[in-house]
N, C-alpha and C. Protein backbone atom coordinates (compact mmCIF):
# COMPACT_ATOMS: atom_id res chain seq x y z
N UNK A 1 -60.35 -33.66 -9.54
CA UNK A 1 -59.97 -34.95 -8.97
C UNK A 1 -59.47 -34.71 -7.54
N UNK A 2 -60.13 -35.04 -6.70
CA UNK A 2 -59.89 -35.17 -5.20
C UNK A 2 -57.72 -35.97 -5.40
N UNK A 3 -57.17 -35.58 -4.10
CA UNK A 3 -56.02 -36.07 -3.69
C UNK A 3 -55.98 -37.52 -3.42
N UNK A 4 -56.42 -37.78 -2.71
CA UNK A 4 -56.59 -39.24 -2.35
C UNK A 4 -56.65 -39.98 -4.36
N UNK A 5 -57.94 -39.59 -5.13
CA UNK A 5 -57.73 -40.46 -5.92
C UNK A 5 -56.53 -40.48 -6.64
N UNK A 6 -55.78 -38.84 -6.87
CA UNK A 6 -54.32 -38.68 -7.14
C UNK A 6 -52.83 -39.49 -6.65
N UNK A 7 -53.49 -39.81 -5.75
CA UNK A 7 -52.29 -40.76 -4.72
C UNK A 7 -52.26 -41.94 -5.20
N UNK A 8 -53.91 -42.54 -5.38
CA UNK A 8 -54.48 -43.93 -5.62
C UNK A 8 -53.85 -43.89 -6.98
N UNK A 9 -53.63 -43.51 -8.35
CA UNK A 9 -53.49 -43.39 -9.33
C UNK A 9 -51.75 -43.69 -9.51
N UNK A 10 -51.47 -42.88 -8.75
CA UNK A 10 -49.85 -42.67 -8.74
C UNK A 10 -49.15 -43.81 -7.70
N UNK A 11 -49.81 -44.71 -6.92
CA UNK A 11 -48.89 -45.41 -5.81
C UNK A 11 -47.98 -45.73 -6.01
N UNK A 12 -47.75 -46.64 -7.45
CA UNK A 12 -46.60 -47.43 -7.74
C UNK A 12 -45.54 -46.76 -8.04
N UNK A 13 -45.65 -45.39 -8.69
CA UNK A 13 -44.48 -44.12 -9.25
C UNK A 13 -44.08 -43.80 -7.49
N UNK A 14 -45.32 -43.43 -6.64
CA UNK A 14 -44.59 -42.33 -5.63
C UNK A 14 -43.62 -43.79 -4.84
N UNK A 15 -44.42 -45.18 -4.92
CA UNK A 15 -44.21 -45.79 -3.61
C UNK A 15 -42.66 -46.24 -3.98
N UNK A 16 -42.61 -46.42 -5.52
CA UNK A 16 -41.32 -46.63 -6.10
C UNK A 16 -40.03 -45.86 -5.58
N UNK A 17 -40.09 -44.12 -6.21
CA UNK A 17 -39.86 -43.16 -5.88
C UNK A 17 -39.10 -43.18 -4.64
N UNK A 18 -40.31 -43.27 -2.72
CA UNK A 18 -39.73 -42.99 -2.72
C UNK A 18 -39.12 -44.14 -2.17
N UNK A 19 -38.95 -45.92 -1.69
CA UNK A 19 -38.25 -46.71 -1.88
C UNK A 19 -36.76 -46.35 -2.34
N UNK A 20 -36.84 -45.82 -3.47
CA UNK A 20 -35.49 -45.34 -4.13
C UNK A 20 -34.64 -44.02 -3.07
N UNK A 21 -35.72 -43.73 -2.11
CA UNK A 21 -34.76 -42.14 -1.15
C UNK A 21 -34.42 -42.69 -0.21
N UNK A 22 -35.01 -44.17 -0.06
CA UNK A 22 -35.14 -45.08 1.33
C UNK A 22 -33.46 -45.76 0.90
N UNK A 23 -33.47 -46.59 0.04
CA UNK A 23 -32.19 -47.30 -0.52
C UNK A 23 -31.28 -46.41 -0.18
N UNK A 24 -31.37 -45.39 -1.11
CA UNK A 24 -30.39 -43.92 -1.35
C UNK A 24 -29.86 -43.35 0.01
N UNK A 25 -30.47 -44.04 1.53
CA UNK A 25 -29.94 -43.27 2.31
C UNK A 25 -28.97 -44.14 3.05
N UNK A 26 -28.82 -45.34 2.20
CA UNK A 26 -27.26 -46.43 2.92
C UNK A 26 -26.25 -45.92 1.91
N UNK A 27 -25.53 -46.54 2.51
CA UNK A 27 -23.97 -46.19 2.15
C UNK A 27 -23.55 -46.89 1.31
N UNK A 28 -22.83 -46.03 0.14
CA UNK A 28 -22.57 -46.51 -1.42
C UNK A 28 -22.93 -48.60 -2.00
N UNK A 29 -22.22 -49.17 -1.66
CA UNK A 29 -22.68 -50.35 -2.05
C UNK A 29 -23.74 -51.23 -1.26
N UNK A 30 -24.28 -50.99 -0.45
CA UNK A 30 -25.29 -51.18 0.29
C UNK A 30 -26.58 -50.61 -0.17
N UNK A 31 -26.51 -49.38 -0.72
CA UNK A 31 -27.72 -48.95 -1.25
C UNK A 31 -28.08 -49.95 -2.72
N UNK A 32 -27.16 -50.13 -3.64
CA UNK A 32 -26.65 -51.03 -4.68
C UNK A 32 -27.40 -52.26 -4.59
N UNK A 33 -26.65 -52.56 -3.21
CA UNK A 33 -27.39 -54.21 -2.91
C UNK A 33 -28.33 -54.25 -2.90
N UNK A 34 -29.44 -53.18 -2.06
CA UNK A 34 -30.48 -53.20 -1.71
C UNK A 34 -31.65 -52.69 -2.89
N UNK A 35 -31.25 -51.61 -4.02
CA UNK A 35 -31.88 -51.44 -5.00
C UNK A 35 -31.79 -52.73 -5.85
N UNK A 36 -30.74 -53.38 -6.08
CA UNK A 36 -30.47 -54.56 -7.24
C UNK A 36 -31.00 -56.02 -6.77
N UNK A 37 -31.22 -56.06 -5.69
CA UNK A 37 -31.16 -57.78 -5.51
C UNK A 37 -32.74 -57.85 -4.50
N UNK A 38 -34.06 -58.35 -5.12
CA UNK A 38 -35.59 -58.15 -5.19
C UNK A 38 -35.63 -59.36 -4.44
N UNK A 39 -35.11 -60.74 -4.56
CA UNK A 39 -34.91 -61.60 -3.35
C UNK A 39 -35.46 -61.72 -2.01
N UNK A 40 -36.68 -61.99 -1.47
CA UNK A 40 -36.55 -61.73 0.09
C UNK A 40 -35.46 -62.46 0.80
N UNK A 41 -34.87 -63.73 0.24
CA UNK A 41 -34.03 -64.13 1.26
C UNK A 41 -32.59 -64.39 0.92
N UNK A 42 -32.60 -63.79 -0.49
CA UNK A 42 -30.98 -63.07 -0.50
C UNK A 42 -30.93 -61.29 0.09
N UNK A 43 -31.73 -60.89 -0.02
CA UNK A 43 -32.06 -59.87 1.00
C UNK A 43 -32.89 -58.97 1.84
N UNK A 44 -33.09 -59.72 2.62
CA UNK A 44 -34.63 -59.77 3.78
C UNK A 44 -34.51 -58.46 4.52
N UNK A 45 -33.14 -57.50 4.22
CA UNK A 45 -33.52 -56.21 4.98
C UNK A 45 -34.16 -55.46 3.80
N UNK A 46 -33.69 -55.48 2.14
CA UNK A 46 -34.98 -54.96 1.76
C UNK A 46 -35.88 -55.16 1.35
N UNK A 47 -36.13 -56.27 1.33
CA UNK A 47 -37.80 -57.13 1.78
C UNK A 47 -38.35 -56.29 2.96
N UNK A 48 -38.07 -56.30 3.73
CA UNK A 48 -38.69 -55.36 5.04
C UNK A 48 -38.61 -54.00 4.88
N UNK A 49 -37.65 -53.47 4.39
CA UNK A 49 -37.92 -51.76 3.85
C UNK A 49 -38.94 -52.14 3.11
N UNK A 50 -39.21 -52.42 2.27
CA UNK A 50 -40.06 -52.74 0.96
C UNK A 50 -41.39 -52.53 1.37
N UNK A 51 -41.65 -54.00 2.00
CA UNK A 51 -43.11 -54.17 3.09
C UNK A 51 -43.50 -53.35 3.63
N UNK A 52 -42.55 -52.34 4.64
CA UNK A 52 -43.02 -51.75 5.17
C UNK A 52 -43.25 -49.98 4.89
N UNK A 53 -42.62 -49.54 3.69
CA UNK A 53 -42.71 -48.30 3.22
C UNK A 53 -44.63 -49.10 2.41
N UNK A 54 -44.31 -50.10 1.73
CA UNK A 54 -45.75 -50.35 1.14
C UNK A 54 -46.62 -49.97 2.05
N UNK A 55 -46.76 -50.91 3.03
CA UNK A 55 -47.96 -51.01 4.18
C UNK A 55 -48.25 -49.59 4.77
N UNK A 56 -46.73 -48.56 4.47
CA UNK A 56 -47.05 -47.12 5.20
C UNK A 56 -47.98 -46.58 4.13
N UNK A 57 -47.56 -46.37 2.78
CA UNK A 57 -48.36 -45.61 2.02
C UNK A 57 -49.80 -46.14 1.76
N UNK A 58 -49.98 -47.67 1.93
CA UNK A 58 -51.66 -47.92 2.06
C UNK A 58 -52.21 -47.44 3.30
N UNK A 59 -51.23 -47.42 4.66
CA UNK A 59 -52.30 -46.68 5.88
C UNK A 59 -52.56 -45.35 5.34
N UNK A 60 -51.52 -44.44 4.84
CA UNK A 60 -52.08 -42.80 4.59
C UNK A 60 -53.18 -42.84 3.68
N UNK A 61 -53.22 -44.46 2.67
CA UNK A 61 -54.28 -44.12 1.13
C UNK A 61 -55.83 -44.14 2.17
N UNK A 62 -55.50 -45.20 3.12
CA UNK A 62 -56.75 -45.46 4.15
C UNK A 62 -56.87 -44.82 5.52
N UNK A 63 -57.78 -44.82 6.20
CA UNK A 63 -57.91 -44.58 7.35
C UNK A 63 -56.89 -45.33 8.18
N UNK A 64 -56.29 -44.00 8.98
CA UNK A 64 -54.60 -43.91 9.83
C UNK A 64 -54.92 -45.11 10.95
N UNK A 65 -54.98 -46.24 10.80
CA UNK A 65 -55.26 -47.40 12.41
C UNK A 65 -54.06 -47.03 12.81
N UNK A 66 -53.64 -46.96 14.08
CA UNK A 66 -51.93 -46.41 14.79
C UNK A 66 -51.31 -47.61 15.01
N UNK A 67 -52.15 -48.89 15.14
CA UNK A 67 -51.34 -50.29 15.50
C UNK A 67 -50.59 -50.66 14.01
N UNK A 68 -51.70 -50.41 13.02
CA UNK A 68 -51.29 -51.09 11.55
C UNK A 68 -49.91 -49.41 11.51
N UNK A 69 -50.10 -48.31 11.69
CA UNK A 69 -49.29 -47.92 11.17
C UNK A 69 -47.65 -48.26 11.86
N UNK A 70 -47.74 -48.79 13.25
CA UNK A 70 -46.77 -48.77 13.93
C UNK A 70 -46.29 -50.20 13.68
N UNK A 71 -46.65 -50.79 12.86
CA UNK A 71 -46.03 -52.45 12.77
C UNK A 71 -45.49 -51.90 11.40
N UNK A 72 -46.10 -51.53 10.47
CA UNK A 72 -45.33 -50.75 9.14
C UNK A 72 -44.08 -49.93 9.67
N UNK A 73 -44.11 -49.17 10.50
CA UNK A 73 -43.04 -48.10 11.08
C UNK A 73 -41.88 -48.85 11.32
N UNK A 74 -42.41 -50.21 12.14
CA UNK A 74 -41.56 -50.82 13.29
C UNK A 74 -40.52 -52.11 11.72
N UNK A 75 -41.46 -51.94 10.82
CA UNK A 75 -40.60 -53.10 10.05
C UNK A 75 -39.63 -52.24 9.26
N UNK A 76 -39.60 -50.59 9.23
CA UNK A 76 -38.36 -50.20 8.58
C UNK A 76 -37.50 -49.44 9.53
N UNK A 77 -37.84 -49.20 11.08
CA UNK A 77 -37.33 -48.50 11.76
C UNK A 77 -36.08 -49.63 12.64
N UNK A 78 -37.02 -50.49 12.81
CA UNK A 78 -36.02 -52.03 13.49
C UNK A 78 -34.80 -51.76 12.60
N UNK A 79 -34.53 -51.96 11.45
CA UNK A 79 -33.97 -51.67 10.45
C UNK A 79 -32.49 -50.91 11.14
N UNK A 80 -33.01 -49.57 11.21
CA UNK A 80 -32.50 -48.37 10.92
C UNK A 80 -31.95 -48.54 12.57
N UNK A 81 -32.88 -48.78 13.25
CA UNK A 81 -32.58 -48.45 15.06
C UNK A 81 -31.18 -49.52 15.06
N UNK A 82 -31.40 -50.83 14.82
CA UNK A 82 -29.96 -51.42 14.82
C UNK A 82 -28.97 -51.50 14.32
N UNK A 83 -28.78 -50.20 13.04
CA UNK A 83 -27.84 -49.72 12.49
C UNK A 83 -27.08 -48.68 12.95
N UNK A 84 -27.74 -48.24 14.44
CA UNK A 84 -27.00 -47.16 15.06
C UNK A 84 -27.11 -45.67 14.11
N UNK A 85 -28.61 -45.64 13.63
CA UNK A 85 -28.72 -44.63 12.91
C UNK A 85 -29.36 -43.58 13.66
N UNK A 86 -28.81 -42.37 13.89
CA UNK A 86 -29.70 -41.21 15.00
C UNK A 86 -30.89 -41.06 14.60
N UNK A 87 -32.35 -40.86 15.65
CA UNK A 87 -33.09 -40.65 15.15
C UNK A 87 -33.63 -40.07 14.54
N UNK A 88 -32.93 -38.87 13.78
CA UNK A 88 -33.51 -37.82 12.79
C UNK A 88 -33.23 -38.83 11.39
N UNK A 89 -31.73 -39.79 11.89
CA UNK A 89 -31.53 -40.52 10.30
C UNK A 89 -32.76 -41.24 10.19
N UNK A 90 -33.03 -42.31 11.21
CA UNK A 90 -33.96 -43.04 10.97
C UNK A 90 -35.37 -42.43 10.67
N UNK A 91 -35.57 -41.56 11.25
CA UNK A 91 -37.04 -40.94 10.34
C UNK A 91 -37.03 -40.18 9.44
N UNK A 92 -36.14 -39.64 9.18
CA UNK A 92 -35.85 -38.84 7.69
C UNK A 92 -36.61 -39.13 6.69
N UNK A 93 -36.92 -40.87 6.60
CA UNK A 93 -37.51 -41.16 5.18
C UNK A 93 -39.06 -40.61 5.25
N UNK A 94 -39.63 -40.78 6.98
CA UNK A 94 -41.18 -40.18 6.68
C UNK A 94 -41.40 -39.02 6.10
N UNK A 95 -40.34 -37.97 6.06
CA UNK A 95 -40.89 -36.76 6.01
C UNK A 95 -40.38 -36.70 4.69
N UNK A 96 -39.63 -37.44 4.13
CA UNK A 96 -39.00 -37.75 2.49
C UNK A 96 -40.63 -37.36 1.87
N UNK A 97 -41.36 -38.56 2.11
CA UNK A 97 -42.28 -38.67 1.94
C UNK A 97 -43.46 -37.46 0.98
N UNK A 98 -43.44 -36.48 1.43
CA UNK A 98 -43.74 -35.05 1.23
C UNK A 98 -43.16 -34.48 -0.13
N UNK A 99 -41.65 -34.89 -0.11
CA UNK A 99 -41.37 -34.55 -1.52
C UNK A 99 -41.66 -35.22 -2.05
N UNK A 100 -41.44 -36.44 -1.98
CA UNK A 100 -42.09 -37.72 -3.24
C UNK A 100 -43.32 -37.03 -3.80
N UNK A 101 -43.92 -36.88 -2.93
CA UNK A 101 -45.43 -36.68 -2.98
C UNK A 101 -45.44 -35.55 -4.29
N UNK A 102 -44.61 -34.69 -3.54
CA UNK A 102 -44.73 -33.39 -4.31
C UNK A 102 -43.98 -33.21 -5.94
N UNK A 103 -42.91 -33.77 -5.99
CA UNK A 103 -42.41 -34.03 -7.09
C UNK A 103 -43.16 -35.22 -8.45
N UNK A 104 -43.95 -36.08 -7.79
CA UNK A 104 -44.18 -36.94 -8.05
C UNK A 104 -46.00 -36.33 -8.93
N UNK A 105 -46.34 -35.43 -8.44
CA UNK A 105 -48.15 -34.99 -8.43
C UNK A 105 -47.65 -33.51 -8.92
N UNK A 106 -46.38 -32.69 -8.94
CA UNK A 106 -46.46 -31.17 -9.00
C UNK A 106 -47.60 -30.46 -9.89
N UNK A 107 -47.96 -31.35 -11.59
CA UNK A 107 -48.83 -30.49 -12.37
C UNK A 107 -49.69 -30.55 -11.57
N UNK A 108 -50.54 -31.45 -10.98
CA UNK A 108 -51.87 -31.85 -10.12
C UNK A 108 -51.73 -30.69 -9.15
N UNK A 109 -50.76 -30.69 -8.42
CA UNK A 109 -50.53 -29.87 -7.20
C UNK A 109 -50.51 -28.21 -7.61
N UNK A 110 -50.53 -27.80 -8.75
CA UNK A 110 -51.36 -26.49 -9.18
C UNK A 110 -52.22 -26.22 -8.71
N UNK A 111 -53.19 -27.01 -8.63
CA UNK A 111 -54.13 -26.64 -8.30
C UNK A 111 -54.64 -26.15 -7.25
N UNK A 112 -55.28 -25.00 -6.74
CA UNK A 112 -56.08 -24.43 -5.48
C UNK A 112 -56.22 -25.48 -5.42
N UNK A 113 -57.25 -26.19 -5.51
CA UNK A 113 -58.69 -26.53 -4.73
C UNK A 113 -58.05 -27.71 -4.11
N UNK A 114 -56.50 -28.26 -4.31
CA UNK A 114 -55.93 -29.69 -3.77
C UNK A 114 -55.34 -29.06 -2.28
N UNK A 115 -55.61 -27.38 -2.05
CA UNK A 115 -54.49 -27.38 -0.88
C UNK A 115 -54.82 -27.81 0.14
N UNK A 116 -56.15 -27.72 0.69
CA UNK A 116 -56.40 -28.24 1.87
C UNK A 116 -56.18 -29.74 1.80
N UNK A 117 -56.45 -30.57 0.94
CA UNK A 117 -56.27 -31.75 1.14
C UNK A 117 -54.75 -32.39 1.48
N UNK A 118 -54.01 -31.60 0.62
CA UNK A 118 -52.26 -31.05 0.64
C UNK A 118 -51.63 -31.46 2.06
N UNK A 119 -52.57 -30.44 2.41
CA UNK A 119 -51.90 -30.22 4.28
C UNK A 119 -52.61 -30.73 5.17
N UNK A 120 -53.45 -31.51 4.82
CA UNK A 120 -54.41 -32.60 5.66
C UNK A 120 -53.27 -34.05 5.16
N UNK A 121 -52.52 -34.50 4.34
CA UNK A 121 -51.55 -35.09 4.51
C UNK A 121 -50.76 -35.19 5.14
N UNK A 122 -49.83 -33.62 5.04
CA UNK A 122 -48.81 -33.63 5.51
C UNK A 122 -49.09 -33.32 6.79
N UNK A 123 -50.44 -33.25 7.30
CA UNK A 123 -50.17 -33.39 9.07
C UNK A 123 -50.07 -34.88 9.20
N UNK A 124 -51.04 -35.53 8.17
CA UNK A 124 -51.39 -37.07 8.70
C UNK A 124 -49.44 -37.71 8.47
N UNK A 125 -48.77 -37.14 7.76
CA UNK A 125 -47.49 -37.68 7.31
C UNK A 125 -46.61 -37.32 8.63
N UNK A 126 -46.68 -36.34 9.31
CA UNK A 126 -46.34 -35.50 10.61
C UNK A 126 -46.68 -36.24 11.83
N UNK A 127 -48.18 -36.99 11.72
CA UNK A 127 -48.34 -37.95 12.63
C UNK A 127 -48.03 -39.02 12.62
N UNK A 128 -47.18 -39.65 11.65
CA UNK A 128 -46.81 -41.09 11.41
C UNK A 128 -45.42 -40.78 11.62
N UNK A 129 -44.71 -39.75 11.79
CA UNK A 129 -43.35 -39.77 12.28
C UNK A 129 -43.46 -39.27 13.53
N UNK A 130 -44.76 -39.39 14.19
CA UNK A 130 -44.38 -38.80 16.14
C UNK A 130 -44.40 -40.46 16.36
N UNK A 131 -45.23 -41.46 15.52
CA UNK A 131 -45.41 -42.30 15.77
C UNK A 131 -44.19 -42.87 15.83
N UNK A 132 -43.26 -42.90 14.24
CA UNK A 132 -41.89 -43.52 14.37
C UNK A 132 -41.11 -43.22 15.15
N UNK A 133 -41.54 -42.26 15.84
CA UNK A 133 -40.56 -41.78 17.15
C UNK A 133 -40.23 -42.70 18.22
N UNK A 134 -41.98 -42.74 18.71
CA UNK A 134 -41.97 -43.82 19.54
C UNK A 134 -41.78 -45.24 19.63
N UNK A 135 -41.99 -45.58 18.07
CA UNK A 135 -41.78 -47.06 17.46
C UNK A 135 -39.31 -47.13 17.82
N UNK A 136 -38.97 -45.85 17.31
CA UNK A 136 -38.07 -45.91 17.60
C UNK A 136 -36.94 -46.10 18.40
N UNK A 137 -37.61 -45.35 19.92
CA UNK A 137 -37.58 -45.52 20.76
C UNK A 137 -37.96 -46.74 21.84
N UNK A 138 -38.93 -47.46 21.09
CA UNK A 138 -38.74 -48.41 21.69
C UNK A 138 -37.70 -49.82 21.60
N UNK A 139 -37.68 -49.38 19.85
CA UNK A 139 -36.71 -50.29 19.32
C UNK A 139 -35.42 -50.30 20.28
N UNK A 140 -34.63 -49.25 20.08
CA UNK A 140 -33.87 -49.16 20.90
C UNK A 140 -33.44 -49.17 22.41
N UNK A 141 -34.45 -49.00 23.25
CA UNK A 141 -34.73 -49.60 24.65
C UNK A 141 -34.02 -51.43 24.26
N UNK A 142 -35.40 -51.45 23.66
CA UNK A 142 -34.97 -53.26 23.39
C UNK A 142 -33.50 -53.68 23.14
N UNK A 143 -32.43 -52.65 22.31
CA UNK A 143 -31.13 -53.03 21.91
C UNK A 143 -30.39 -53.16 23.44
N UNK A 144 -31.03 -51.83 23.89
CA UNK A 144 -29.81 -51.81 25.44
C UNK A 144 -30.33 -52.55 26.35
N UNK A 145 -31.36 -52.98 26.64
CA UNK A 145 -31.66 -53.85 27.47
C UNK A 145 -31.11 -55.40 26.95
N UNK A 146 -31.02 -56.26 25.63
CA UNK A 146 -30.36 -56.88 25.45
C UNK A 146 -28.80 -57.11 25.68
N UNK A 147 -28.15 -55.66 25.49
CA UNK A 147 -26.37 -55.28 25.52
C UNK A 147 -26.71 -55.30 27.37
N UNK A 148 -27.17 -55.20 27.85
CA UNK A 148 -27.02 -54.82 29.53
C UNK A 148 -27.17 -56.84 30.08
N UNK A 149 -28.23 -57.55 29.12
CA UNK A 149 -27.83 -58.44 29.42
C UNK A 149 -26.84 -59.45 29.22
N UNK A 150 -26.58 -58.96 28.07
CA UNK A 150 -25.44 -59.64 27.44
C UNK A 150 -24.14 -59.38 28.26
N UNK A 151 -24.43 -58.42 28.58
CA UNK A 151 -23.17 -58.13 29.59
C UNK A 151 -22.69 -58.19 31.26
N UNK A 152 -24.03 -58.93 31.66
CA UNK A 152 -24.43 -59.28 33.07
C UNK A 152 -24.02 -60.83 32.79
N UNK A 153 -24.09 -61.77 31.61
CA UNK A 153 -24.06 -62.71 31.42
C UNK A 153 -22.42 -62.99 31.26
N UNK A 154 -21.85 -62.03 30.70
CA UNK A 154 -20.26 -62.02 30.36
C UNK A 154 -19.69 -61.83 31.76
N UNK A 155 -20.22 -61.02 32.37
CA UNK A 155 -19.70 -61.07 33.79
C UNK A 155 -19.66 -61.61 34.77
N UNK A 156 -21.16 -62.39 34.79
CA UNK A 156 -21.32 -63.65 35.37
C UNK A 156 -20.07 -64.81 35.31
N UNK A 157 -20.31 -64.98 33.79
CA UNK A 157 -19.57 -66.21 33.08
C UNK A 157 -17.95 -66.07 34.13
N UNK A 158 -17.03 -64.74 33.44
CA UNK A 158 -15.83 -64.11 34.19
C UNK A 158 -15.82 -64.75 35.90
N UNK A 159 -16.55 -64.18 36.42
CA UNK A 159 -16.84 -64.39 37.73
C UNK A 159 -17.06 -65.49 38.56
N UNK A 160 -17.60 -66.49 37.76
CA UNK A 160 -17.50 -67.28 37.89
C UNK A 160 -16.79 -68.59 37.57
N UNK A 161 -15.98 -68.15 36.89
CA UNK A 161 -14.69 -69.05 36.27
C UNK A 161 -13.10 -68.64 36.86
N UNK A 162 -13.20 -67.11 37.86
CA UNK A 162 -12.70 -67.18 39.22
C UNK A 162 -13.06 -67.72 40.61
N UNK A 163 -13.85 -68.32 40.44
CA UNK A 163 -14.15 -68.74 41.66
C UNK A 163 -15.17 -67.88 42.59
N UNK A 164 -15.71 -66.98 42.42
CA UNK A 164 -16.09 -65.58 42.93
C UNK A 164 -17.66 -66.39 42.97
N UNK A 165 -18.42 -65.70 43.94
CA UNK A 165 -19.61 -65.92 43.68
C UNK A 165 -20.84 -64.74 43.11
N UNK A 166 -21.67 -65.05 42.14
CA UNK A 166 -22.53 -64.11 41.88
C UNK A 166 -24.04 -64.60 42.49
N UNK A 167 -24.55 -63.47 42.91
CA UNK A 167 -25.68 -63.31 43.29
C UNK A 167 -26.14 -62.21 42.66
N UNK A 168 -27.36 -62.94 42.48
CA UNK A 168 -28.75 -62.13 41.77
C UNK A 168 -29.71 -61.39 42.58
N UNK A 169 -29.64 -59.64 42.91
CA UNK A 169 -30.68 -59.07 43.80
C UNK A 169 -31.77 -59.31 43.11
């Protein structure tokens, strides 16, 4: 049995799985919330982990598109980037990924003949976190460029409620 159909077979165990390392990496009652309450709009942040760990493991089941994988990236990394999580926290879960995999397939993964396919993953899994890199990075651009305006606006406001004049170069 080729890997791919091993993956196809197993989605719902691994995608479950690793969902559960994704939860597992907030902080004690937050992870709680987010495993217990299935709700999108009693709770729409893990509705969006959810969606978007799904949408990741159907790009690896299919051919890697980088836009589809980076809107999947961007719906659990947004997440993580405005939680003030460093970026090794916030990508941690891609490379989670690998163990799921592995814990999840180990009798299968006996096998010779699966290794090349093995590590033809875990590069493709390797390339979806250079991706979250950049998905990350942009996220966060976006935070400080909002805080820089938010704070041109506070100063404005100040400044102008002395009497002072502001001008815009």
């Amino acid at each position: 049995m080729k890997l791919s159909e091993l993956l196809a077979e197993k989605k719902t165990a691994i995608v479950d799985r690793w969902l559960k390392v994704v939860f597992d990496s907030y902080p004690g009652e937050s992870a709680l919330f987010l495993h217990g309450e299935k709700d999108r709009f009693q709770n729409p942040m893990g509705y969006r982990l959810t969606e978007g760990i799904h949408g990741l493991f159907e790009a690896l089941l299919q051919d890697l598109d980088a836009e589809r994988v980076k809107a999947c990236l961007d719906e659990v990394i947004r997440i993580r980037a405005i939680q003030e999580f460093s970026p090794a926290q916030a990508l941690a879960f891609i490379f989670l990924l690998k163990n799921v995999i592995r814990e999840e397939l180990a009798p299968a993964l006996a096998d010779a003949s699966l290794a090349l396919e093995v590590l033809e993953l875990e590069s493709r899994i390797d390339g979806v976190a250079l991706l979250g890199f950049d998905v990350y990075m942009k996220r966060r651009e976006k935070l400080y460029e909002i805080r820089v305006k938010e704070i041109k606006s506070r100063i404005g406001g100040l400044l102008r409620k002395a009497g002072l004049s502001v001008s815009n170069p």
